[in-house]
Structures are given as structure tokens and as C-alpha cells.
Protein backbone atom coordinates (compact mmCIF):
# COMPACT_ATOMS: atom_id res chain seq x y z
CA UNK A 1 125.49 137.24 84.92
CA UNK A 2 128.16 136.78 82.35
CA UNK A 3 129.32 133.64 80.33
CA UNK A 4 132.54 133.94 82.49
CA UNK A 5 130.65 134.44 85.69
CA UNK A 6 128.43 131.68 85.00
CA UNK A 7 131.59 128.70 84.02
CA UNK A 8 133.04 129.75 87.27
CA UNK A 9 129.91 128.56 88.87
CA UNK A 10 129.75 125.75 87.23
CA UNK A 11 133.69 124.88 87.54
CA UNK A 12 132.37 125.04 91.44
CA UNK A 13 128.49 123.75 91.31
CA UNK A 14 128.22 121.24 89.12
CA UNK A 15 130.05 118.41 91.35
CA UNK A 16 127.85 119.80 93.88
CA UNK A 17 124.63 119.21 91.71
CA UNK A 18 125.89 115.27 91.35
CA UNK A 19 125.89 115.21 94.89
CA UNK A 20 122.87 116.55 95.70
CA UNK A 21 120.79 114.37 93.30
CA UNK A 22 122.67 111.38 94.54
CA UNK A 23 121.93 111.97 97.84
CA UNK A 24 118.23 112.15 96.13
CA UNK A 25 118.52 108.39 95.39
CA UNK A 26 120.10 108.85 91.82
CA UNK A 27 122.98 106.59 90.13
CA UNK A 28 126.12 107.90 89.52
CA UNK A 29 125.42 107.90 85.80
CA UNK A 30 122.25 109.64 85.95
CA UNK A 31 122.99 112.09 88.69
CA UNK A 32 125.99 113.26 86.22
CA UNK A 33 123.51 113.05 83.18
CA UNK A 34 120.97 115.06 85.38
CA UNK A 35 123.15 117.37 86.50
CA UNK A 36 124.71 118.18 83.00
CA UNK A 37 121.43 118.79 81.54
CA UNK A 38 120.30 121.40 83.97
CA UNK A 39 123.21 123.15 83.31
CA UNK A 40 122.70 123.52 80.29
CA UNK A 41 118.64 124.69 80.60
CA UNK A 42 120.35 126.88 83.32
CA UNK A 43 122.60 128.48 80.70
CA UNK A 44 119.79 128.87 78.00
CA UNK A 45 117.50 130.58 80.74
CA UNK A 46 119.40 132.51 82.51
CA UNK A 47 117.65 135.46 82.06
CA UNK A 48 115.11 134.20 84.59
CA UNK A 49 117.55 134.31 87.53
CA UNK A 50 116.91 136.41 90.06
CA UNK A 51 119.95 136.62 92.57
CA UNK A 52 123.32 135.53 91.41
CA UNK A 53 124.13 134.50 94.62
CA UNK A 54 121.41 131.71 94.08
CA UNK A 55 122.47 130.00 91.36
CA UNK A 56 123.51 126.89 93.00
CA UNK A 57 120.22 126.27 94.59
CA UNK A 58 118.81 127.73 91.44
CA UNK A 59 120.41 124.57 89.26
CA UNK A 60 119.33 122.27 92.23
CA UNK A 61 116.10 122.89 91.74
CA UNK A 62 116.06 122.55 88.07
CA UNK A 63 118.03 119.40 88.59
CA UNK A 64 115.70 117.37 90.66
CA UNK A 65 112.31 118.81 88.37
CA UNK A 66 114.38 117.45 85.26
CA UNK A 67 114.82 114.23 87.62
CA UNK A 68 111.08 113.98 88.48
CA UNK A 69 110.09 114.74 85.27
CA UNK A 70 111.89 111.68 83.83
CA UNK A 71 110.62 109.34 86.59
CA UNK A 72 107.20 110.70 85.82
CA UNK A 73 107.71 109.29 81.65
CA UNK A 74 109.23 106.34 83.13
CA UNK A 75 106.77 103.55 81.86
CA UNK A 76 105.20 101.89 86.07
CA UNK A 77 105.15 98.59 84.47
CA UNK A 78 108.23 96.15 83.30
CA UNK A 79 108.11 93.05 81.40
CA UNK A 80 109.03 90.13 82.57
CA UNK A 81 111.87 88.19 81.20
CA UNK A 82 110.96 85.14 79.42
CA UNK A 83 111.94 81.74 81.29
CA UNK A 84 114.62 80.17 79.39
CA UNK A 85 114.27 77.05 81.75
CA UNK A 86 110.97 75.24 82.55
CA UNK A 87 109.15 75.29 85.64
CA UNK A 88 110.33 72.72 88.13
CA UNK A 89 106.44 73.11 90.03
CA UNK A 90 103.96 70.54 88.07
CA UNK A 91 101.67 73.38 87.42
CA UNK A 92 99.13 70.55 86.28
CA UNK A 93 98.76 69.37 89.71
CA UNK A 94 98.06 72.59 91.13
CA UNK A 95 95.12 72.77 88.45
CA UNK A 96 93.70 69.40 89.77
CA UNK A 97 93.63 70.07 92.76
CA UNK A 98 92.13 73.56 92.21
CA UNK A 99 89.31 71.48 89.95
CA UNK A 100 89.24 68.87 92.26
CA UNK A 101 88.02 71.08 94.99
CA UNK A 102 85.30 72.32 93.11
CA UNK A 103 84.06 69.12 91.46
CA UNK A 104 80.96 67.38 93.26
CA UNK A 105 82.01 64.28 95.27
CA UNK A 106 80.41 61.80 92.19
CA UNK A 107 82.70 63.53 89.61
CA UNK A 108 85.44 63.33 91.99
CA UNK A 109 85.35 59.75 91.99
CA UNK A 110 84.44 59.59 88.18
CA UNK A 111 88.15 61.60 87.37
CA UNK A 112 90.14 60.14 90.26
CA UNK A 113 89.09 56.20 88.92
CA UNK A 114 89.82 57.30 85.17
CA UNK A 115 93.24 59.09 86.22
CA UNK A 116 94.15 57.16 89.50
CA UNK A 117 92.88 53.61 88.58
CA UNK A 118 92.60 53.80 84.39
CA UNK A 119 89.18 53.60 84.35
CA UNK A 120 87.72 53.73 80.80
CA UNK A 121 84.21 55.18 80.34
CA UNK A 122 84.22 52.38 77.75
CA UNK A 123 85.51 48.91 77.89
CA UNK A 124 86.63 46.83 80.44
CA UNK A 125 88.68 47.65 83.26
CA UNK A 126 92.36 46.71 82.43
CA UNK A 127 93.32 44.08 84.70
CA UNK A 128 96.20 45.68 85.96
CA UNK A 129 94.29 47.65 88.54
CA UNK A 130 93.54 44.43 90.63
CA UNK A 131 90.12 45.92 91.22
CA UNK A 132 86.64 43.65 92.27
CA UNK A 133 83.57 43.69 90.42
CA UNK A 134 80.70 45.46 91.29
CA UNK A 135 78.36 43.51 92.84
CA UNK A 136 75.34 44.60 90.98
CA UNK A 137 77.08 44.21 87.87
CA UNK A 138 74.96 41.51 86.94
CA UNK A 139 71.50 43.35 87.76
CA UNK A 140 70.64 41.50 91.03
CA UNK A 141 69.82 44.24 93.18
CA UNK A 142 67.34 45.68 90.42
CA UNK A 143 70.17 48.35 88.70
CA UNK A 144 70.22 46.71 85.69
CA UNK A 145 73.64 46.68 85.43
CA UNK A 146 73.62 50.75 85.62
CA UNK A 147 76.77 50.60 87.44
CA UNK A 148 78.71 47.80 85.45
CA UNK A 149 77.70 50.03 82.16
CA UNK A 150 78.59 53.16 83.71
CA UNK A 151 82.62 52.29 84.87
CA UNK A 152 83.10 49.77 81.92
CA UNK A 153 82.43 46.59 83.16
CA UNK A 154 80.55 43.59 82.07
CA UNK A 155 76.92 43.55 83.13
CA UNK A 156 77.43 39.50 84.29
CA UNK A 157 80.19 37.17 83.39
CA UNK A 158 79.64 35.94 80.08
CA UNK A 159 79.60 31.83 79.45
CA UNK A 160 82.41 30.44 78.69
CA UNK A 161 83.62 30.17 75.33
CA UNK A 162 85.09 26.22 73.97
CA UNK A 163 88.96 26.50 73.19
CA UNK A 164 89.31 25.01 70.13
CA UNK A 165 92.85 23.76 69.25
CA UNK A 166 93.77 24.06 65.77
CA UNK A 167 95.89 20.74 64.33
């Protein structure tokens, strides 16, 4: 096949070629891209061609292995883009209740008192929370005051303190 031979079938394939590798699923862009390149390793090898009359399905078939080849050193995985705006899920609430689900039914109550309630591990319970005493705070039903020492509270009520008013 000559030069001449060969730009007349390209004058006539080559919109064919887009076609055919955009009816393959390929953009506009890259079908034209695609298209233009295996034209091109067409004209370098064109000493392989068999039968001239072939040459369109010939370039077709170089086309879509130049296609597949790309897609094959395409990387499988993408980033994904940063968020520029935060999260409108509490994502800490989804992690308590994930630990909350795992946590024994004493350590339940331990966190939900110290989060819920403001119980402090030490000190006194504020008196915000409205809460009653324990009632073996004092010791009375042999607990020595376990409990009251435990959540923060005062073993028994301590005696009352004078008020002294300064003059």
C-alpha cells in the first residue's frame, strides 16, 4: 500500500474509527485521541497488513487494543476529594453508641452518670443534677460507704459547722 493509498483511507476511515470506539463506550475526546494514535501505529506498521481491503477493520482493531491497553494502566483506585465542609453527622455519637453496646451494664452506668448526670469519680455530686443520696452512703447496710466513695459522695452528712459572723 502506498502513502497515497493509505491518506485516502484515512480521509475515509478515520471518522469511522471515532465512531466505532464511541460506540465502545469512549468520550468524544478520547475516541478522537484513540483513533489518531492508531493511525499513526497503522502507518509505522504497515508492512504487517495483509489485505488492503482490510484496513479499516485492521485500524479498528488496533484502536480498541490501544483503548484497552490504556484502561488496563489506568490506576482501579481514586482518591477521594478532601471535605472542604465538616460533617453535619455527630460522628462522636455514633462512637458511643458503638462503645456503649459493648460496655458491661456496670460501666454503662459508670459513663452514662459521668456524661449524662456529671458525675465526678471525685468530689461531690454538683447539685445541679437534683439527684438523692445513696442510702448506704453512710455505711448502714454494712458497705462501708463503698458506694458513697465510689460516685463521689459523702460517706454520712457531716455535723454542722457554727457560722460565725465577722463584725
Amino acid at each position: 500500500m502506498t502513502s497515497d493509498e493509505f491518506g485516502q483511507a484515512y480521509s475515509r476511515g478515520y471518522s469511522l474509527t471515532v465512531r466505532f470506539l464511541i460506540s465502545r463506550g469512549l468520550s468524544c475526546d478520547n475516541a478522537q485521541e484513540t483513533a489518531q494514535a492508531a493511525w499513526a501505529k497503522g502507518w509505522e506498521r504497515l508492512g504487517q497488513l495483509r489485505d488492503q481491503n482490510m484496513i479499516l477493520t485492521w485500524m479498528n482493531s488496533i484502536a480498541l487494543n490501544l483503548h484497552r491497553s490504556r484502561v488496563r494502566k489506568e490506576p482501579l483506585l481514586q482518591a477521594l476529594p478532601e471535605l472542604t465542609t465538616p460533617s453535619k453527622i455527630n460522628v462522636s455519637a455514633i462512637d458511643l453508641q458503638r462503645v456503649l453496646k459493648v460496655c458491661r451494664r456496670n460501666e454503662r452506668l459508670v459513663l452514662e452518670r459521668h456524661y449524662l448526670e456529671g458525675v465526678q469519680s471525685t468530689g461531690n455530686r454538683p447539685s445541679s443534677t437534683g439527684g438523692r443520696k445513696p442510702r448506704c452512703g453512710s455505711g448502714c447496710c454494712g458497705h462501708g460507704g463503698a458506694w458513697a466513695r465510689r460516685w463521689g459522695a459523702p460517706a454520712a452528712d457531716p455535723a454542722p459547722t457554727p457560722l460565725t459572723v465577722a463584725a
